[in-house]
Protein backbone atom coordinates (compact mmCIF):
# COMPACT_ATOMS: atom_id res chain seq x y z
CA UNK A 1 29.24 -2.19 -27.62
CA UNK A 2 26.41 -0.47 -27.66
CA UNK A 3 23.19 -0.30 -25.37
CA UNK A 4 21.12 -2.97 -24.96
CA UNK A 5 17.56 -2.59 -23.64
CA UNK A 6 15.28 -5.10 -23.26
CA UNK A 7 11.44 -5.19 -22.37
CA UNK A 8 9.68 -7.45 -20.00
CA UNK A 9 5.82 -8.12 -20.10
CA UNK A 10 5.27 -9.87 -16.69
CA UNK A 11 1.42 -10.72 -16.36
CA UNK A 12 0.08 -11.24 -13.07
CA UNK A 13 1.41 -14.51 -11.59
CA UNK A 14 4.13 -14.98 -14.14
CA UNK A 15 7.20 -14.78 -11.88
CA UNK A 16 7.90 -10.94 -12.79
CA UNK A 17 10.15 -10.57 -9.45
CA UNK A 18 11.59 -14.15 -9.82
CA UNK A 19 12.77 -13.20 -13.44
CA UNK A 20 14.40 -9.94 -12.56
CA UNK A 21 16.27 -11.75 -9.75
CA UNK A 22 17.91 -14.31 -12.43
CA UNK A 23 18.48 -10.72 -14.17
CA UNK A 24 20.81 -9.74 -11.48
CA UNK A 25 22.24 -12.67 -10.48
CA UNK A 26 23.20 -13.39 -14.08
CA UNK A 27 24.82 -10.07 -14.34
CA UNK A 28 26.39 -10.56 -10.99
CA UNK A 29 28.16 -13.58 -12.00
CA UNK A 30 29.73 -12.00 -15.22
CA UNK A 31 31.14 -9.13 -12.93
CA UNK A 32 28.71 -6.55 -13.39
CA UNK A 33 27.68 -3.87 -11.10
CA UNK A 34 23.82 -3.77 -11.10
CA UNK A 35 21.46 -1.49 -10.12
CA UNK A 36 17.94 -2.69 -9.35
CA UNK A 37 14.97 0.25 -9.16
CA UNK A 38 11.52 0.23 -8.00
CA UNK A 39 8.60 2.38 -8.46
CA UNK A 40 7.22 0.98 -4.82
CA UNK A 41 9.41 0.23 -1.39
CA UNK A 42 7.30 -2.84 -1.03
CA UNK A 43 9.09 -4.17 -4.85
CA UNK A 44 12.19 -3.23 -3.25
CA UNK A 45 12.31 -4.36 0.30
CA UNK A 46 11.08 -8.10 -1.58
CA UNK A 47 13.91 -7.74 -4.21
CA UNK A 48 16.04 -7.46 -0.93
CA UNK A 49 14.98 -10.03 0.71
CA UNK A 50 15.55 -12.37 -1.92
CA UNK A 51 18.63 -11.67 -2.88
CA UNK A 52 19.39 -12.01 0.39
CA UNK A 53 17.94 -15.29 0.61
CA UNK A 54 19.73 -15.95 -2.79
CA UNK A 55 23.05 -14.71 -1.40
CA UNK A 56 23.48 -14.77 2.10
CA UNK A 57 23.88 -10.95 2.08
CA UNK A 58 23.83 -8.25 -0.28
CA UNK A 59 26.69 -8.83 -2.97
CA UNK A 60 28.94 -5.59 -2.90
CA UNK A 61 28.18 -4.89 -6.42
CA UNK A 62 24.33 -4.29 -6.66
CA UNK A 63 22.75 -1.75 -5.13
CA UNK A 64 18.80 -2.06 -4.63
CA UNK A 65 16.46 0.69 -4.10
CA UNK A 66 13.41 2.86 -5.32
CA UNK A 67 13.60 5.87 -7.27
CA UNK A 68 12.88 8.72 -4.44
CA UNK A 69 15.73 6.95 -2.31
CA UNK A 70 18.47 6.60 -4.78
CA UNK A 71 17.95 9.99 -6.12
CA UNK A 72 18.20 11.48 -1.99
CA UNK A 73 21.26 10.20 -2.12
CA UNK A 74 22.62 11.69 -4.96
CA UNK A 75 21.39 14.90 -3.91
CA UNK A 76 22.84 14.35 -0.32
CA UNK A 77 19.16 14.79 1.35
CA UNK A 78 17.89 13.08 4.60
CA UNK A 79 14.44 11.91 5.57
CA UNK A 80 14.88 14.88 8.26
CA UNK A 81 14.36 17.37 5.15
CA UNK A 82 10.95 15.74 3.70
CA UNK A 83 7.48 17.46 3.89
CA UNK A 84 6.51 13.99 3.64
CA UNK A 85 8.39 13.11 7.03
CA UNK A 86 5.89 12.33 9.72
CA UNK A 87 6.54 15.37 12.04
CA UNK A 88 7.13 17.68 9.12
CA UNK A 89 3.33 16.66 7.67
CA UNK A 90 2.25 17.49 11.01
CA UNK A 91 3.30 20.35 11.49
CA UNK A 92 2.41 21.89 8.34
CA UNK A 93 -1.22 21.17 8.92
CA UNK A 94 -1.77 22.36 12.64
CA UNK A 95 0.21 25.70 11.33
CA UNK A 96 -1.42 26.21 8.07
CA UNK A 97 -3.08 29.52 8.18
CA UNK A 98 -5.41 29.54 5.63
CA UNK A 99 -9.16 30.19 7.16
CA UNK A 100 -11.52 27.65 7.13
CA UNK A 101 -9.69 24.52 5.37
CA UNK A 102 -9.71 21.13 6.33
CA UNK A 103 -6.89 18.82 6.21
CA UNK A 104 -8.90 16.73 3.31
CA UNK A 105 -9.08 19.61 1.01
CA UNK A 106 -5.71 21.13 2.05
CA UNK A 107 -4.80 17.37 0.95
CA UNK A 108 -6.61 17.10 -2.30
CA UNK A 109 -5.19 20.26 -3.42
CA UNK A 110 -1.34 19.11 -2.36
CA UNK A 111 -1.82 15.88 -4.64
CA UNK A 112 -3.07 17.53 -7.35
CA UNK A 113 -0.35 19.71 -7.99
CA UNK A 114 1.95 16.52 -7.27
CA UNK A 115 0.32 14.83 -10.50
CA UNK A 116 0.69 17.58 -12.45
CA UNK A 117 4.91 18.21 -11.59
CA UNK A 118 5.05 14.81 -12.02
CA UNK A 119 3.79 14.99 -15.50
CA UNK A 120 6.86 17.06 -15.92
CA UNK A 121 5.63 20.33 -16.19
CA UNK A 122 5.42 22.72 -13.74
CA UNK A 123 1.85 24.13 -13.60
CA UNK A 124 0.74 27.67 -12.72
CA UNK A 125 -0.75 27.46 -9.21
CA UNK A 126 -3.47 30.09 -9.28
CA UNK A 127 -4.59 28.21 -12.79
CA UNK A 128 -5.01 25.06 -10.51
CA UNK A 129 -8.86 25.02 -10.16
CA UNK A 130 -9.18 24.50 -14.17
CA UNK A 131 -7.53 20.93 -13.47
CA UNK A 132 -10.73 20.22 -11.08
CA UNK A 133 -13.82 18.34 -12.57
CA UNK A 134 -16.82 20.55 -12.33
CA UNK A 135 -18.54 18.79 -9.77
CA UNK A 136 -15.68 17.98 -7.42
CA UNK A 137 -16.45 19.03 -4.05
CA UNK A 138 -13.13 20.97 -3.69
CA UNK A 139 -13.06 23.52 -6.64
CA UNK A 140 -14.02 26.56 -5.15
CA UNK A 141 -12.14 29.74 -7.03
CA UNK A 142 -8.75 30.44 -6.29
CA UNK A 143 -8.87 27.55 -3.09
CA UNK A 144 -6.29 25.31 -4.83
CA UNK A 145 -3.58 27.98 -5.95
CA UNK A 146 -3.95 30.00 -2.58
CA UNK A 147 -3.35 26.17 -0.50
CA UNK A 148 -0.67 25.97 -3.01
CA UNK A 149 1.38 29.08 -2.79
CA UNK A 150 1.21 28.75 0.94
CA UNK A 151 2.61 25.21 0.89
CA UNK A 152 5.44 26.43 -1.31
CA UNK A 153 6.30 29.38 1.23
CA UNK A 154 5.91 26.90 4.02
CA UNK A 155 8.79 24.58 2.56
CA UNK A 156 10.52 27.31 1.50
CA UNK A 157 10.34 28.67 5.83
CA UNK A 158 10.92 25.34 6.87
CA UNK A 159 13.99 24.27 4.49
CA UNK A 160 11.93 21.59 3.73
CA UNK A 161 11.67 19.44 0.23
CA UNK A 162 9.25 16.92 -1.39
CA UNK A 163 9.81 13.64 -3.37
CA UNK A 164 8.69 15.76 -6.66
CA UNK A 165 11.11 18.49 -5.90
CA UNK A 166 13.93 15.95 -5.58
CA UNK A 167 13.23 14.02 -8.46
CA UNK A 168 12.95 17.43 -10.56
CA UNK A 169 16.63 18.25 -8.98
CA UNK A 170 17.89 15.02 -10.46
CA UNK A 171 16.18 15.35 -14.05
CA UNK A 172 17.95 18.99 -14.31
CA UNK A 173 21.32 17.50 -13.74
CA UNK A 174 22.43 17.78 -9.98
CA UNK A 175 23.86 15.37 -8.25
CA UNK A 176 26.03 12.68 -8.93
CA UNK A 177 24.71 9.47 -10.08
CA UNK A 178 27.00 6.61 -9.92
CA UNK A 179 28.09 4.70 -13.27
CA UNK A 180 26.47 1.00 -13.50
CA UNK A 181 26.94 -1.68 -16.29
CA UNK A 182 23.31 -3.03 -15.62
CA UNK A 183 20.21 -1.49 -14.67
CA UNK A 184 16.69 -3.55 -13.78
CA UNK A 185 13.60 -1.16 -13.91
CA UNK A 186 10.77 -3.08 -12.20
CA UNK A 187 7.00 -1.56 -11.94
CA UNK A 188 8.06 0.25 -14.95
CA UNK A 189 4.27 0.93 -16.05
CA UNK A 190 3.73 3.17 -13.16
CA UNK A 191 6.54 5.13 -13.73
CA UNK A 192 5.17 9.24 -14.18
CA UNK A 193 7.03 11.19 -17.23
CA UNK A 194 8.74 12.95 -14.62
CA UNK A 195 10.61 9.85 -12.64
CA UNK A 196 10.93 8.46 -16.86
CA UNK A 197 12.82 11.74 -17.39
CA UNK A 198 15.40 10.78 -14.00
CA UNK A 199 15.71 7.00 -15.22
CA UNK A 200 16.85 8.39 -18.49
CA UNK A 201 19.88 9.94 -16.95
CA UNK A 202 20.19 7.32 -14.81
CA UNK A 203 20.44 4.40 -17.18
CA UNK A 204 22.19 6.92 -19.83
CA UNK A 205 25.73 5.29 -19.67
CA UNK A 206 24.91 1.47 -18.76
CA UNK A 207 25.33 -1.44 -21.01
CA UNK A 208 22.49 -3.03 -20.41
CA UNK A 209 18.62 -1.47 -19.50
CA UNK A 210 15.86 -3.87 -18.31
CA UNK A 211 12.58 -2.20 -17.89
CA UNK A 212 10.13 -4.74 -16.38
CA UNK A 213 6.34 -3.99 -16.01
CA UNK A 214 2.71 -4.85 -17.33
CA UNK A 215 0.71 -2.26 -18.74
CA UNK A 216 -2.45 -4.19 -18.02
CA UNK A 217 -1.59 -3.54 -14.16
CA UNK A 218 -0.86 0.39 -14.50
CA UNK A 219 -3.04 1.47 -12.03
CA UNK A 220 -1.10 5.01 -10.72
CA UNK A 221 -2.64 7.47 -13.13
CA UNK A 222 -3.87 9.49 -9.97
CA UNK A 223 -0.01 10.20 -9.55
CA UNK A 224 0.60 10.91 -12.85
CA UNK A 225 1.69 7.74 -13.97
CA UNK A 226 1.24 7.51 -17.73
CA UNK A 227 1.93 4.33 -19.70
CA UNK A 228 2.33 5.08 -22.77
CA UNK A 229 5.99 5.65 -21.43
CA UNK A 230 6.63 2.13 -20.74
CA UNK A 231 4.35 0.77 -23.79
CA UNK A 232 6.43 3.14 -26.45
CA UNK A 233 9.70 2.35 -24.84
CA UNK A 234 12.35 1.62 -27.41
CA UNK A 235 14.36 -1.46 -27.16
CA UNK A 236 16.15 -4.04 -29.19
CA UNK A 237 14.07 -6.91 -27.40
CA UNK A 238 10.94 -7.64 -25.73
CA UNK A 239 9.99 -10.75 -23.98
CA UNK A 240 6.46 -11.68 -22.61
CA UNK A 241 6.43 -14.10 -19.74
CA UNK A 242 3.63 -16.19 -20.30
CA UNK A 243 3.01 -18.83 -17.58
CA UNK A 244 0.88 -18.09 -14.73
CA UNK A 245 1.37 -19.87 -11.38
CA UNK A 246 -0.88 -18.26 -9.59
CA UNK A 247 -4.43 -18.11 -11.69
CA UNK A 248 -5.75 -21.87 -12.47
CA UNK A 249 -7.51 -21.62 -15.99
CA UNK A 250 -11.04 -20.50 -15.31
CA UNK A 251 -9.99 -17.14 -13.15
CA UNK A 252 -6.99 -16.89 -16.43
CA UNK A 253 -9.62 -16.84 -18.89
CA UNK A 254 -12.19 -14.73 -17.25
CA UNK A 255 -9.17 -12.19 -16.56
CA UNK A 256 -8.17 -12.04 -20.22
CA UNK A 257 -11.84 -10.98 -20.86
CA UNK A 258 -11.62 -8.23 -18.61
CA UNK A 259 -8.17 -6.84 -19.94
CA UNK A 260 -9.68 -6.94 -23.40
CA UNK A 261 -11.90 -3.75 -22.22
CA UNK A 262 -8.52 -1.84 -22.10
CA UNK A 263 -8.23 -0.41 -25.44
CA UNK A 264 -4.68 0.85 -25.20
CA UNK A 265 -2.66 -2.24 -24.22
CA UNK A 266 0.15 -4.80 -25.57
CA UNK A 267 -1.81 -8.47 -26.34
CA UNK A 268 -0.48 -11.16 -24.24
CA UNK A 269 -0.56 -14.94 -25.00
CA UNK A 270 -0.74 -16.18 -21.42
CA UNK A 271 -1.24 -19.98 -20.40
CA UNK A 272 -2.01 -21.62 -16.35
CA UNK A 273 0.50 -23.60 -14.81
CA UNK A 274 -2.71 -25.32 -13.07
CA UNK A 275 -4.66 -27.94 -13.92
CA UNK A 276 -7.60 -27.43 -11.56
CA UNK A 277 -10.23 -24.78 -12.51
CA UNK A 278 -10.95 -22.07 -9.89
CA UNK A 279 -14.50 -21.12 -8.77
CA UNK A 280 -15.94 -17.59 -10.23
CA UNK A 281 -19.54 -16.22 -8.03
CA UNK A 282 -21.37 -13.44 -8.04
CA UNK A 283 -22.67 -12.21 -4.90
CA UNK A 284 -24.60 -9.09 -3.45
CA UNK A 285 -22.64 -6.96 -1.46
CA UNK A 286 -24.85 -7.89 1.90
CA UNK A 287 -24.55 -11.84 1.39
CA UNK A 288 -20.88 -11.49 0.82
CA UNK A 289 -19.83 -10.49 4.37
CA UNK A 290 -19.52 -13.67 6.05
CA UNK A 291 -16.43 -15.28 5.58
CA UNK A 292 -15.03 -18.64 6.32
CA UNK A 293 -11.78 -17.15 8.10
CA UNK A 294 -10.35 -20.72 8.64
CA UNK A 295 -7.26 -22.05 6.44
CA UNK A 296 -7.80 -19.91 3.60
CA UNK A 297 -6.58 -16.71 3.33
CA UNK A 298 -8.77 -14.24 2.05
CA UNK A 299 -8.83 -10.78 0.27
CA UNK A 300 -11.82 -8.36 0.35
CA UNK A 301 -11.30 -6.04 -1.98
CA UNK A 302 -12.98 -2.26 -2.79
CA UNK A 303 -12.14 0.47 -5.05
CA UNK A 304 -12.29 3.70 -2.94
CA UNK A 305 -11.96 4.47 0.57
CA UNK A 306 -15.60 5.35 0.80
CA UNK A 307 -16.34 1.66 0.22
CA UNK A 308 -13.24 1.00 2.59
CA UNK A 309 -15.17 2.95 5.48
CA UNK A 310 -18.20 1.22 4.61
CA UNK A 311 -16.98 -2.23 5.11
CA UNK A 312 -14.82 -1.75 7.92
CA UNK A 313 -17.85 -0.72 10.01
CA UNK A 314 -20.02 -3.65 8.65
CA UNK A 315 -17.40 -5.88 9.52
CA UNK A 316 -16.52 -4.84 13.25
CA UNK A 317 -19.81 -4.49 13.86
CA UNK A 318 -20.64 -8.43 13.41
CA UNK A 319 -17.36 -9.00 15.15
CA UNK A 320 -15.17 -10.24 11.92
CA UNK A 321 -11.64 -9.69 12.32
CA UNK A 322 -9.52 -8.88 9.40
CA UNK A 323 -6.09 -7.15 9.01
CA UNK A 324 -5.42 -4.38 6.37
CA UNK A 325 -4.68 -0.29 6.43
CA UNK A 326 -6.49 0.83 9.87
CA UNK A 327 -7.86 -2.13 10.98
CA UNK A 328 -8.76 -2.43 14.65
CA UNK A 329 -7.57 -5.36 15.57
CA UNK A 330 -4.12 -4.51 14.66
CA UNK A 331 -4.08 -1.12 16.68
CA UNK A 332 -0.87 -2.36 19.13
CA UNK A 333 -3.28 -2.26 22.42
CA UNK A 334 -5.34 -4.78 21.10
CA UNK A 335 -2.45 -6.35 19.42
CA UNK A 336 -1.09 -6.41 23.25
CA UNK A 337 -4.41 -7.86 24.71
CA UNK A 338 -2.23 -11.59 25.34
CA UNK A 339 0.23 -9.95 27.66
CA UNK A 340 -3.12 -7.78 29.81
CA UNK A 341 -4.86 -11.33 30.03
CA UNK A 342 -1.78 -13.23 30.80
CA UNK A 343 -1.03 -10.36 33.81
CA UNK A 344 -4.28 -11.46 35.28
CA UNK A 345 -2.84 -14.46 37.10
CA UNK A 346 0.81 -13.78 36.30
CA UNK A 347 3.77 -11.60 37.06
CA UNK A 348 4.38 -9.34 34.48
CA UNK A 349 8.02 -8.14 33.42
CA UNK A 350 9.55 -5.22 33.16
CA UNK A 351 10.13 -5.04 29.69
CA UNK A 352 6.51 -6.30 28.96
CA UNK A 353 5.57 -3.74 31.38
CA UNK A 354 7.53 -1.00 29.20
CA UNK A 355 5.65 -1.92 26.34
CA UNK A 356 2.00 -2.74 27.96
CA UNK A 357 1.39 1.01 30.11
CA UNK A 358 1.73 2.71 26.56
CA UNK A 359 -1.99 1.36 26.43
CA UNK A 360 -2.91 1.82 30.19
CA UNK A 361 -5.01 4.64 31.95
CA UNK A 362 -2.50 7.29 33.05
CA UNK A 363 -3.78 7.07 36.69
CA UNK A 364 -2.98 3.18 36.96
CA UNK A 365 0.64 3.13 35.04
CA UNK A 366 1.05 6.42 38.19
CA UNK A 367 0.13 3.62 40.23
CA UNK A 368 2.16 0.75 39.52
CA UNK A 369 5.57 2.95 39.21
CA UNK A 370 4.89 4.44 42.44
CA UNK A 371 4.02 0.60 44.15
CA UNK A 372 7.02 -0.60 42.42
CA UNK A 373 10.17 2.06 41.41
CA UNK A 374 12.07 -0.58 40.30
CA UNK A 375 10.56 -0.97 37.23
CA UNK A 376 11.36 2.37 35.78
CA UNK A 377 15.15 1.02 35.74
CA UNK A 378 15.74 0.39 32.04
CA UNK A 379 18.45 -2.21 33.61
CA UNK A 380 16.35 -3.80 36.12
CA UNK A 381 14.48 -7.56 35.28
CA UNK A 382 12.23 -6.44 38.38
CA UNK A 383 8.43 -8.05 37.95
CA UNK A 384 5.35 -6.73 38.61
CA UNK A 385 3.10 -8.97 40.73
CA UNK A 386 -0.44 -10.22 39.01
CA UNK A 387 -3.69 -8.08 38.29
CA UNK A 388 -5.43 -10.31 40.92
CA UNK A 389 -2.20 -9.69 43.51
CA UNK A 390 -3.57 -5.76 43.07
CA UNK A 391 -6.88 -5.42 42.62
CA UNK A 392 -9.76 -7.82 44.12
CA UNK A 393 -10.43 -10.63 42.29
CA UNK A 394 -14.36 -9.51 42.09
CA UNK A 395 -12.72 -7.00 38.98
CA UNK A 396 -12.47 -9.91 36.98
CA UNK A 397 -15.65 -11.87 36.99
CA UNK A 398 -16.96 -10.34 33.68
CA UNK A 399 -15.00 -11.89 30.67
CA UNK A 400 -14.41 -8.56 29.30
CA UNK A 401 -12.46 -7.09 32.39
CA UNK A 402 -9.86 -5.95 30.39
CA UNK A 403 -12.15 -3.31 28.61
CA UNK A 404 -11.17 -1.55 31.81
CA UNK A 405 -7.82 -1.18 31.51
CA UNK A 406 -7.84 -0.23 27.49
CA UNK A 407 -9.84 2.73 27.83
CA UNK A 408 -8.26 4.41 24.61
CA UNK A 409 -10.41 2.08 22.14
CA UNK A 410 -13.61 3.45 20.89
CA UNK A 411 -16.67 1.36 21.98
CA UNK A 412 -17.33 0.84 18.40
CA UNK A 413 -14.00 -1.34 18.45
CA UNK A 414 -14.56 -2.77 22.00
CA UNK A 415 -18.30 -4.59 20.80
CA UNK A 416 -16.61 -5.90 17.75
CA UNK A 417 -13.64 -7.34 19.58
CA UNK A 418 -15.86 -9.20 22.21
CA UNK A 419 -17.57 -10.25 19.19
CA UNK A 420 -14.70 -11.86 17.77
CA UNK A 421 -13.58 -13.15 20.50
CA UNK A 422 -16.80 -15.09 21.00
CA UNK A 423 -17.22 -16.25 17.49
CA UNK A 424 -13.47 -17.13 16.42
CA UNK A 425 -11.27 -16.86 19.72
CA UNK A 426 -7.88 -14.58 21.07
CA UNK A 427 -5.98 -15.99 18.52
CA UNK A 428 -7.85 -16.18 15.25
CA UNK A 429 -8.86 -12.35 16.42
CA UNK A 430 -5.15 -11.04 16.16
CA UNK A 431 -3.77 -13.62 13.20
CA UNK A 432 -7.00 -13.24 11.33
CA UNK A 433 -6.70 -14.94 7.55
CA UNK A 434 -8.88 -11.61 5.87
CA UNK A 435 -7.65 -8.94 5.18
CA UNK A 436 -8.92 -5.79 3.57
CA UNK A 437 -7.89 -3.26 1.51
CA UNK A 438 -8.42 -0.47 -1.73
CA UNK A 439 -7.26 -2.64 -4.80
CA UNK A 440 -4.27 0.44 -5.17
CA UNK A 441 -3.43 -0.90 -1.69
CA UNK A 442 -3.79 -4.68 -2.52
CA UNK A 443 -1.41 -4.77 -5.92
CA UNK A 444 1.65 -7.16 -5.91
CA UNK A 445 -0.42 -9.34 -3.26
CA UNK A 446 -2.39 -12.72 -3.86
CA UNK A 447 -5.02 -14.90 -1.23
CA UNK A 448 -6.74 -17.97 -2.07
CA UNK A 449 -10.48 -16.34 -1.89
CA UNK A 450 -11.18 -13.16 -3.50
CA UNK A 451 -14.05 -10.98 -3.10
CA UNK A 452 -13.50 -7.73 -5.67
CA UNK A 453 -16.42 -5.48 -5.11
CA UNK A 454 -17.97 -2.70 -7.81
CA UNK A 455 -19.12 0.10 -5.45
CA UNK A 456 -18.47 3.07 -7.06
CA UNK A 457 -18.88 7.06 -6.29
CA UNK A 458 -20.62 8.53 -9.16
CA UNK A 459 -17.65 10.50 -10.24
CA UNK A 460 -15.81 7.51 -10.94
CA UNK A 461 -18.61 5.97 -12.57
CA UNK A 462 -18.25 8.90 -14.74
CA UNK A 463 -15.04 8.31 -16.14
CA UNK A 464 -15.82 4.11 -16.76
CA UNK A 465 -16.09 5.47 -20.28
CA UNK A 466 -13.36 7.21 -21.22
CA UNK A 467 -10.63 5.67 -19.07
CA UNK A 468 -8.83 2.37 -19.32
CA UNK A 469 -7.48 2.97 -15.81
CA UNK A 470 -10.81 1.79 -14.18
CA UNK A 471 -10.81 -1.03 -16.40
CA UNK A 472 -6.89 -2.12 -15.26
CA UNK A 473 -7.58 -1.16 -11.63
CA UNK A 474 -10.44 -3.67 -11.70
CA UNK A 475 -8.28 -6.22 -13.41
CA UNK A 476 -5.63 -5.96 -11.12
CA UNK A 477 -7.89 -7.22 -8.27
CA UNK A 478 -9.53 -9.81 -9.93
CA UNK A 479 -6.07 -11.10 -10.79
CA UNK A 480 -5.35 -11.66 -7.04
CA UNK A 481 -7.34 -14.47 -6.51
CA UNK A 482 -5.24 -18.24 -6.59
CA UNK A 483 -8.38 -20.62 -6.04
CA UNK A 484 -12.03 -18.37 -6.07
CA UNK A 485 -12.99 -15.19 -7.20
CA UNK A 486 -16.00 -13.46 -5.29
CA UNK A 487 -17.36 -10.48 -7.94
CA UNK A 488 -19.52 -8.28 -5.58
CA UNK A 489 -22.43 -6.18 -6.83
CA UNK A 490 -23.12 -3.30 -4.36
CA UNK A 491 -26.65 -3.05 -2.83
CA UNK A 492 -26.09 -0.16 -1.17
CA UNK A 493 -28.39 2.35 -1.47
CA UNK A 494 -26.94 5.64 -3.26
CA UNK A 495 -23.72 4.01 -4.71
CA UNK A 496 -23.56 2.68 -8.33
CA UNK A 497 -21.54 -0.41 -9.05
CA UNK A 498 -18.66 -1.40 -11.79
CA UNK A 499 -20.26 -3.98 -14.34
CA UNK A 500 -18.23 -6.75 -14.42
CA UNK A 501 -18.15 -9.23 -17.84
CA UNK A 502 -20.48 -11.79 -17.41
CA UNK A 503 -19.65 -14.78 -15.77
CA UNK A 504 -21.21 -18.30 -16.76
């Protein structure tokens, strides 16, 4: 028998994860082994935990993972070896020794070279500046080749590899990749020609090749994703998924006049499992900040992380909690703010204790282990008496006593938090139903209110006209909205905003 590949167009909403489950459990059950790849961990830690669910445990047969993780273990590499380990990151940057750059450019000029290897070619480093746009901030002569020569020496020093090096390793031919009869590709559209090139010799022997994706929602191009991969992909079968249960008609329809902006797509015949309509508004960027933050869950959603920066400050500034990518009032001590306030009147134990001083002056955690020894004893369910036991209870007459004792958070974060905790309470503060987030950062998730706003930097504005990929990015968050969809012009002085279609 011969290979059998099969294409899967999975609009958003259309049950693209549900259908690759039934994939694999279908295979399963005929006594196949199966392989299911992601582009993203997030695709594969939920493909886990349904199959789990689905299960009970992992069947012995199918092996789930991304593409950077299954190809470090065919090459026999640990997370110890990475540049992009933690400690290794860090070390590179407070030992890089080239005068006068900052971590952002040293950055910038790291990632670009990744999108170019990833394209599959490996570019020449001191021709790196020609890549640059002419008015990025970061082009200076020879900046990019000399950051990149040293980073190469540096892993070279170090033993130290990258995900790109690894996946190159794999596309030449070493190490062993194990034999499967059935192979699920999901995210396929943001695959780069690069990790195309190491699916190829994965999938090279199997029976039967899934690749599952939506070129609409190819949003990775920064990477050096291309999707003309996934659209040209040859296969004996295609099959479009065309029920949506998570946009109600109106948000469908207006989303199906934004994709038609993307010139080089696949059409898709796509119908609501809803029979409500959904709410579409416009709103100015400074009327939109006020949210109801009640039952709802809601999604505020920007394109760049200047706009991130932007709203983060308007928001803790009128004391509006939210979750998302360095929020405040997720940091652990304020996460921990329950256990201080409970210590007022309380004993405290010694494993809350362990966890609490991380967050503590130095001077009073010095304090407490000297008062009481026993809590240093990992085995020991010692207590430590109440806040009001120790100090007098005049330190807690002011409602925001415990300011004192978290002197790590900025003030900025302090004002918002006793803002929040006025408005909305402790526990809407730390559970808050808002979240924010880059639209990159915001794909494969859904709330019942979206607010998508246009603020652009003029560079990207630049490319609205010969790009589809700022047409799909903008797609892909108005597509996350189940009930209403906010579309946000910015006011902001100085920043230009993404025209969306017109709305009736």
């Amino acid at each position: 028998m011969g290979q059998i590949r099969t294409k899967v167009y999975g609009p958003p909403g259309t049950g693209k994860t549900t259908h690759c489950l039934n994939l694999l459990v279908e295979a399963l059950k005929q006594g196949q082994s199966v392989l299911f790849v992601s582009f993203t961990r997030a695709a594969m830690l939920e493909a886990k935990r349904r199959a789990v669910a689905t299960f009970g445990s992992l069947p012995e047969f199918l092996t789930i993972s991304t593409i950077h993780a299954l190809c470090m273990r065919s090459l026999g590499i640990s997370k110890e070896c990475l540049f992009e380990d933690f400690y290794a990151k860090r070390e590179f940057y407070q030992n890089f020794s080239f005068g006068g750059m900052t971590n952002e450019k040293i950055a910038h000029a790291i990632s670009n070279y990744q999108r170019v290897r990833n394209s599959g070619v490996e570019p020449d480093i001191y021709a790196m500046d020609e890549l640059e746009q002419h008015d990025d901030p970061f082009s200076e002569a020879g900046v990019q080749g000399a950051i990149i020569s040293y980073y190469n020496q540096w892993k070279k020093n170090t033993a130290r590899i990258d995900f790109t090096d690894i996946l190159q390793r794999v596309a030449n031919g070493e190490g062993e990749i194990p034999a499967f009869d059935s192979i699920i590709i999901d995210e396929a559209q943001d695959l780069t020609p690069l990790q195309w090139q190491v699916m190829e010799r994965v999938y090279d022997g199997s029976n039967f090749v899934y690749v599952v994706g939506d070129d609409d929602q190819s949003i990775y191009d920064f990477l050096g994703a291309d999707v003309t991969h996934f659209l040209e992909w040859p296969c004996n079968q295609s099959i479009q998924l065309d029920i949506t249960y998570r946009l109600p008609p109106n948000l469908l329809d207006y989303s199906l006049l934004m994709a038609k902006r993307i010139k080089y797509r696949k059409e898709k015949a796509v119908r609501s499992a809803h029979k409500y309509n959904g709410g579409i508004y416009t709103a100015q960027l400074s009327e939109s900040m006020w949210f109801n933050n009640q039952k709802s869950s809601e999604l505020y959603l920007v394109r760049n992380e200047y706009m991130l920066k932007q709203l983060q400050d308007i928001l803790l500034r009128r004391g509006i909690p939210y979750s998302g990518r360095r929020s405040p009032f997720m940091l652990p001590a304020v996460q921990n703010l329950p256990t201080l306030l409970h210590w007022q009147n309380h004993t405290l134990s010694s494993v809350d204790w362990r966890i609490l001083k991380k967050h503590l002056p130095d001077t009073f955690v010095t304090r407490i282990e000297t008062e009481f020894p026993k809590v240093l004893d990992l085995q020991s369910d010692v207590s430590v008496p109440p806040l009001e036991k120790i100090f007098h209870r005049s330190m807690f007459t002011s409602e925001s006593w415990w300011e004192f004792f978290l002197p790590i958070l900025h003030p900025k974060v302090v004002s918002g938090m006793k803002l929040a905790l006025k408005s909305v309470g402790l526990n809407k503060m730390l559970n808050p139903t808002l979240e924010l987030s880059t639209i990159h950062g915001a794909k494969g998730k859904e709330a019942d209110r979206v607010y998508v706003c246009g603020g652009l930097t003029s560079r990207l504005m630049n490319l609205m006209d010969t790009s589809d990929n700022e047409h799909r990015v903008f797609y892909v968050g108005i597509t996350r909205a189940k009930n209403e969809l906010f579309l946000v012009d910015d006011d902001t002085a100085g920043v230009e905003s993404y025209t969306f279609p017109y709305c009736a």
